[in-house]
Protein backbone atom coordinates (compact mmCIF):
# COMPACT_ATOMS: atom_id res chain seq x y z
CA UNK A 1 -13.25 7.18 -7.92
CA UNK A 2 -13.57 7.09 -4.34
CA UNK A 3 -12.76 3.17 -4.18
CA UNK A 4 -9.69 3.73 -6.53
CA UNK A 5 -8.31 6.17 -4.29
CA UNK A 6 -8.85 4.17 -1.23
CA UNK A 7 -7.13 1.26 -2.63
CA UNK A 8 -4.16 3.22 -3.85
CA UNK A 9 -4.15 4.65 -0.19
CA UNK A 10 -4.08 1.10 1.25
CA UNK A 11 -1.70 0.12 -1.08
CA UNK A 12 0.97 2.70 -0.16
CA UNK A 13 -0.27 2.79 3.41
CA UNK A 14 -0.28 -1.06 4.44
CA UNK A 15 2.55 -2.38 1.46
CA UNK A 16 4.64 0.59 0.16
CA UNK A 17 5.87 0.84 3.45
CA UNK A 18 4.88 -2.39 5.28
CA UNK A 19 3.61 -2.13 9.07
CA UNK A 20 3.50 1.75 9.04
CA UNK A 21 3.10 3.13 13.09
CA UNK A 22 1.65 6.15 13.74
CA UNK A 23 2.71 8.31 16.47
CA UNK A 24 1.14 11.51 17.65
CA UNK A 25 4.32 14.18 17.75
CA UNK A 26 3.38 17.71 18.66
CA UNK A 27 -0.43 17.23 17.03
CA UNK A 28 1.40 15.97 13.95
CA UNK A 29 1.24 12.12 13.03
CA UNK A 30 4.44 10.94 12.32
CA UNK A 31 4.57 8.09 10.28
CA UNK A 32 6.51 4.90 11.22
CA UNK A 33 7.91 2.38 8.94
CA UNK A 34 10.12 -0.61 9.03
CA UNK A 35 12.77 1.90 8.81
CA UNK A 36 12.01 3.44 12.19
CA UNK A 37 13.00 0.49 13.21
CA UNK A 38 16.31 -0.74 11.99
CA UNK A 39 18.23 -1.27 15.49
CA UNK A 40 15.55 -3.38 16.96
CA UNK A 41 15.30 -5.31 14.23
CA UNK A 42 18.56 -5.29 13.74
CA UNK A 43 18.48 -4.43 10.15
CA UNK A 44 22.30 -4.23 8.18
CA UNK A 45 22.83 -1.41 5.56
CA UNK A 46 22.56 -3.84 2.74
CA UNK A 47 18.79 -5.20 3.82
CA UNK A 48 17.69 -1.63 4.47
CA UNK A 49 19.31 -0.59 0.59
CA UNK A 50 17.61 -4.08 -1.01
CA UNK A 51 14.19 -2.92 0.73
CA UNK A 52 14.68 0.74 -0.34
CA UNK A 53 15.22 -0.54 -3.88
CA UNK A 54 11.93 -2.85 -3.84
CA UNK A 55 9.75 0.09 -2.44
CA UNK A 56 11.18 2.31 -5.23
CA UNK A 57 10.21 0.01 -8.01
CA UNK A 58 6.71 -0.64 -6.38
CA UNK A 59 6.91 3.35 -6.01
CA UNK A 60 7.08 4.31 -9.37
CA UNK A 61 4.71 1.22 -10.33
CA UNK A 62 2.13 2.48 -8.14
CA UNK A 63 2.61 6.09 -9.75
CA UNK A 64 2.36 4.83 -13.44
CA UNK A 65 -0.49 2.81 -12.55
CA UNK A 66 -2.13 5.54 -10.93
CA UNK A 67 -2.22 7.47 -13.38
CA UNK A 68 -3.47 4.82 -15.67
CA UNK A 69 -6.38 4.23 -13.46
CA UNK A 70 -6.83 8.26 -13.30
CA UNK A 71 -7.14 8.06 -17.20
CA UNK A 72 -9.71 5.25 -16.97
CA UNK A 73 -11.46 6.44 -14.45
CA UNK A 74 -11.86 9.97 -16.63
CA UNK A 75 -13.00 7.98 -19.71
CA UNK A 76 -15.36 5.82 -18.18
CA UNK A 77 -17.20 9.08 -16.18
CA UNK A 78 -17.03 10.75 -19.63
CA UNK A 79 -18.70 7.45 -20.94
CA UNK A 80 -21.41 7.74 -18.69
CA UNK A 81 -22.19 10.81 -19.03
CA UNK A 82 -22.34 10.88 -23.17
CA UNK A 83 -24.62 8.01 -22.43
CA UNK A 84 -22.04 5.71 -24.53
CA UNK A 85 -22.41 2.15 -25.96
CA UNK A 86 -22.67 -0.14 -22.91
CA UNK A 87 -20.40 -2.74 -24.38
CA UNK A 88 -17.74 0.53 -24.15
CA UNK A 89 -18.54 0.91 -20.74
CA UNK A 90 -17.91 -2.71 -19.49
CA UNK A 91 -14.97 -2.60 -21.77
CA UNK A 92 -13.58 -0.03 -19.66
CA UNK A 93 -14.58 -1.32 -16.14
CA UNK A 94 -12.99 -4.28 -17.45
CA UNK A 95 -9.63 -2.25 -17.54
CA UNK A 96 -10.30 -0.65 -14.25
CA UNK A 97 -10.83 -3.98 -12.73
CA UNK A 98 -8.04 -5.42 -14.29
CA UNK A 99 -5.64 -2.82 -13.20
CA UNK A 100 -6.91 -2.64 -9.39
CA UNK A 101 -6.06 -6.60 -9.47
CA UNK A 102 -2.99 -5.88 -10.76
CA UNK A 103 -2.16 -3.36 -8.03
CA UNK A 104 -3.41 -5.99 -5.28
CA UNK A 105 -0.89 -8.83 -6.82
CA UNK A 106 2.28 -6.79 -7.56
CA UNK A 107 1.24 -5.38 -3.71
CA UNK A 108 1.66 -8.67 -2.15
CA UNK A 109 4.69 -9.70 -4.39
CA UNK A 110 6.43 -6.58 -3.24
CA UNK A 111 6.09 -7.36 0.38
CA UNK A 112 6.73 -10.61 -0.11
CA UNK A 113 9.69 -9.46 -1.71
CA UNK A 114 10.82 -7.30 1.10
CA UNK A 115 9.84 -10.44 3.68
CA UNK A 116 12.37 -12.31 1.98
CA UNK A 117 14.81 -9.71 2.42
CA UNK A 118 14.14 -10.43 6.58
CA UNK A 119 15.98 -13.11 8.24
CA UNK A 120 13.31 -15.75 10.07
CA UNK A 121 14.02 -14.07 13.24
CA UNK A 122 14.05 -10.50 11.70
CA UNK A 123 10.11 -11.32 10.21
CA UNK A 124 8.91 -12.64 13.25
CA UNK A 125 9.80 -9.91 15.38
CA UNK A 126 8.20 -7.33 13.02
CA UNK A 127 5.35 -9.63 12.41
CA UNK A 128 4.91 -9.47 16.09
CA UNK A 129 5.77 -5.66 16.48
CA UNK A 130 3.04 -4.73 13.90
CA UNK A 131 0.54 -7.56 15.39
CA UNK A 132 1.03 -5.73 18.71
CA UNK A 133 0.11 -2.13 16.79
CA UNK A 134 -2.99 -3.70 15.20
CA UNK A 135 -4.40 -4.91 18.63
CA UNK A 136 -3.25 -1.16 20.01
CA UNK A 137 -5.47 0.56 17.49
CA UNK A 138 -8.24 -1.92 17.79
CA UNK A 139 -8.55 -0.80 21.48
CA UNK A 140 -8.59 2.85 20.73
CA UNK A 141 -10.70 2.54 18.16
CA UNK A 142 -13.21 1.02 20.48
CA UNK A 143 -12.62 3.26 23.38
CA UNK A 144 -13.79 6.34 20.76
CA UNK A 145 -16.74 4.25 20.13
C-alpha cells in the first residue's frame, strides 16, 4: 500500500506538474510549478492552455487509475488474509504490477508531451531552472544531516 501511494505521490509530484519548487511562505509550502513561471520562460497563452489540457488528461488518468490500484490493492489484502489460492494472489500482483508500469509509461509520455509543447530554448531554460532546484535541495538536505 505504502509503495502504491508513494508512487502515485511521485507521479503527481515530479510529472503532473513537472519541476514543482517549493517555497517556504509564512510556515506554509507553497508549491511551484511550470506555471509559476510563465514570464521567465516566456510561456504564450496557447502553450500554457495545451499544457493545462495534457495535465488534465494525465489528471483524471491518474485518478481512475488510482482507484483501480485502491481496488486491487483491497482484494489482494483480502486475499491474503482468507489465505486464498496462491495462483489468485500472483494473479492479482500481476495486475498491480501491471498498472504501476502503466502509471510510470503514460508518466513519462505526458511530460514528454508537455516538453514538446516547449520551444528548444523554452526546455532548456527550465531544464536548467529545475537542475539548479535539485542541486539546492541536495545541499539542504545535507546540511540537516
Amino acid at each position: 500500500m505504502r509503495s502504491v501511494r508513494l508512487l502515485l505521490a511521485l507521479v503527481f509530484i515530479f510529472s503532473l506538474q513537472p519541476g514543482v519548487f517549493a517555497q517556504e511562505k509564512a510556515g506554509q509550502n507553497k508549491i511551484k510549478t511550470i506555471f509559476s513561471y510563465k514570464k521567465e520562460l516566456g510561456l504564450t497563452e496557447k502553450q500554457v492552455a495545451d499544457m493545462t489540457s495534457i495535465l488534465g488528461v494525465f489528471q483524471k488518468y491518474l485518478t481512475d487509475k488510482g482507484e483501480e490500484l485502491r481496488q486491487l490493492r483491497l482484494k489482494f489484502n483480502g486475499l491474503v488474509k482468507q489465505k486464498a489460492d496462491l495462483k489468485l494472489i500472483k494473479e492479482i500482483i500481476a495486475q498491480i504490477s501491471a498498472a504501476q508500469a502503466d502509471i510510470s509509461y503514460t508518466d513519462i509520455e505526458t511530460s514528454r508531451k508537455v516538453e514538446g509543447v516547449l520551444t528548444p530554448a523554452q526546455l532548456k531554460k527550465w531544464n536548467g531552472m529545475q537542475e539548479a532546484y535539485r542541486k539546492e535541495e541536495a545541499q539542504a538536505r545535507q546540511l540537516k544531516q
